[in-house]
Protein backbone atom coordinates (compact mmCIF):
# COMPACT_ATOMS: atom_id res chain seq x y z
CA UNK A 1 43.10 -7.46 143.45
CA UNK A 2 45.52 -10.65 143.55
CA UNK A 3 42.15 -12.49 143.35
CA UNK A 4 40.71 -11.10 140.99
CA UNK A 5 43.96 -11.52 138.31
CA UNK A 6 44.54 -15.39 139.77
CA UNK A 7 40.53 -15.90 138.66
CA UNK A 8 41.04 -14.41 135.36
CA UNK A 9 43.90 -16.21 134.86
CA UNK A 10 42.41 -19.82 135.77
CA UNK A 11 39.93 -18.46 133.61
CA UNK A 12 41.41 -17.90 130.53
CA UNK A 13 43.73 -21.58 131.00
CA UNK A 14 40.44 -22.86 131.62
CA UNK A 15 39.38 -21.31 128.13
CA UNK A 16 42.30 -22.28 126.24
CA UNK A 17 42.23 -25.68 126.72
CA UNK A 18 38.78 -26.00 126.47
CA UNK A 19 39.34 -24.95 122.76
CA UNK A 20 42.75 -27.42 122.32
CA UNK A 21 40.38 -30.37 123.37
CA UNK A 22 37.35 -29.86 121.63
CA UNK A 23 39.88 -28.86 117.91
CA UNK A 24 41.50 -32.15 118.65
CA UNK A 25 38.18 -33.81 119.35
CA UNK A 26 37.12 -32.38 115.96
CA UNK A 27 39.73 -34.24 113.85
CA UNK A 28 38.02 -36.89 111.84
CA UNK A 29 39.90 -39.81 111.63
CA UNK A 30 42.13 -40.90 108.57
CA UNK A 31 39.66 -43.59 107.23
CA UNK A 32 36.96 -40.82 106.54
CA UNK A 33 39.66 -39.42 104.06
CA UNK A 34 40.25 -42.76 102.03
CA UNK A 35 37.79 -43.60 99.39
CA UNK A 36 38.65 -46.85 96.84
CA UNK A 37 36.72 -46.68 93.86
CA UNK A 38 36.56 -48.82 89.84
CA UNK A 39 36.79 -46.85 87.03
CA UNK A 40 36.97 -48.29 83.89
CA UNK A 41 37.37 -52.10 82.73
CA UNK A 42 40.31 -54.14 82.65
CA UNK A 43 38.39 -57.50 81.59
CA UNK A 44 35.21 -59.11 81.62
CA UNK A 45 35.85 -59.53 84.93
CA UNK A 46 38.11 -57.21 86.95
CA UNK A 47 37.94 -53.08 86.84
CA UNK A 48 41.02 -50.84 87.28
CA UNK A 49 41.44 -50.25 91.20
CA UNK A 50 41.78 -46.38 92.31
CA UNK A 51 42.54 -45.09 95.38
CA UNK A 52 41.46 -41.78 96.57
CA UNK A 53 42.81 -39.54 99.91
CA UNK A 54 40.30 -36.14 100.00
CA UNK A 55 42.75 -34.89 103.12
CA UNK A 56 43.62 -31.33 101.85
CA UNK A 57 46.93 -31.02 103.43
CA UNK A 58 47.82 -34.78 104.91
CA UNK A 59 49.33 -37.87 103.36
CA UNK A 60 47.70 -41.10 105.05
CA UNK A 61 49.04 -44.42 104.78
CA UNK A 62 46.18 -46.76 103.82
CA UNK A 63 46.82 -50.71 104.00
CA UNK A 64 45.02 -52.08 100.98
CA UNK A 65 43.44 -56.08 100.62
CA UNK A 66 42.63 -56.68 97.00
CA UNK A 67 41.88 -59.29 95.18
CA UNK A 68 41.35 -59.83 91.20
CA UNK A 69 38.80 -62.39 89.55
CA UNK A 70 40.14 -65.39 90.31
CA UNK A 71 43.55 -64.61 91.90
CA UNK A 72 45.30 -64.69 95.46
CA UNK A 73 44.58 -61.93 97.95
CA UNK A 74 47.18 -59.27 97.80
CA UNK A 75 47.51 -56.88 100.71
CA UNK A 76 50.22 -53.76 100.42
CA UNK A 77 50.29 -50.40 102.07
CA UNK A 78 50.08 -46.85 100.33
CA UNK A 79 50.70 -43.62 100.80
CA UNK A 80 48.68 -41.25 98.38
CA UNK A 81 49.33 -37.78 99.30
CA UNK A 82 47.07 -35.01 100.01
CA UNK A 83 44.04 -34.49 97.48
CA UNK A 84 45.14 -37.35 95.05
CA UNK A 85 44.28 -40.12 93.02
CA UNK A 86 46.28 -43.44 91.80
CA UNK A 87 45.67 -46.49 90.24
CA UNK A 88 46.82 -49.84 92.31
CA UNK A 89 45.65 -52.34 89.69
CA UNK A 90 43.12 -54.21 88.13
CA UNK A 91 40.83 -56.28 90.65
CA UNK A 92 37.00 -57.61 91.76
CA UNK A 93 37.33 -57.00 95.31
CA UNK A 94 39.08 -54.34 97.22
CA UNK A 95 39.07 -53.73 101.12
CA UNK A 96 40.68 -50.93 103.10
CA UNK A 97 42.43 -52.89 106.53
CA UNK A 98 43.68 -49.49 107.87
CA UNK A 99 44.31 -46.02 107.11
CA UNK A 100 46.36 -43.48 109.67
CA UNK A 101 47.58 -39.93 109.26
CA UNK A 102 51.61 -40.57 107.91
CA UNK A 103 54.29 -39.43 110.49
CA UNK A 104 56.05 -37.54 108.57
């Protein structure tokens, strides 16, 4: 009978973190979240800069390169919370450097 409980047991532990590993394994990473997109013109040659986090429930910090028509590189980090949209600026080039899941 002891058997018999101790095998169900090792069963079900067996079970459970069978499911913890394969729900962790299913996270996507933060990057597949972060979309930069232009919309809409500031010049002839630069576009207004948005960044976009589709996470519905986590804020990810995205580090940012940028660049506008003729300017320096500019590289800043952001933290656009779940679901939402902001403008960074007006610019020709744009390149995500990293994007994590915020700690808080």
């Amino acid at each position: 009978m002891y058997r018999k409980i101790a095998l169900a047991l090792c069963t079900l532990a067996t079970l459970v973190t069978g499911a913890v590993a394969v729900h962790a394994a299913d996270e996507l990473p933060a990057a597949s979240f972060v979309a930069t997109r232009f919309a809409g013109s500031c010049d002839d040659k630069n576009n207004r800069l948005w960044l976009d986090n589709k996470h519905t429930f986590k804020t990810i910090v995205v580090t940012l390169r940028w660049r506008a028509a003729g300017g320096k590189n500019l590289t800043d980090q952001f933290y656009p919370g779940p679901n939402s949209s902001r403008e960074i600026g007006c610019a020709a080039e744009v390149e995500v450097l990293e994007a994590k899941f915020a700690d808080f």
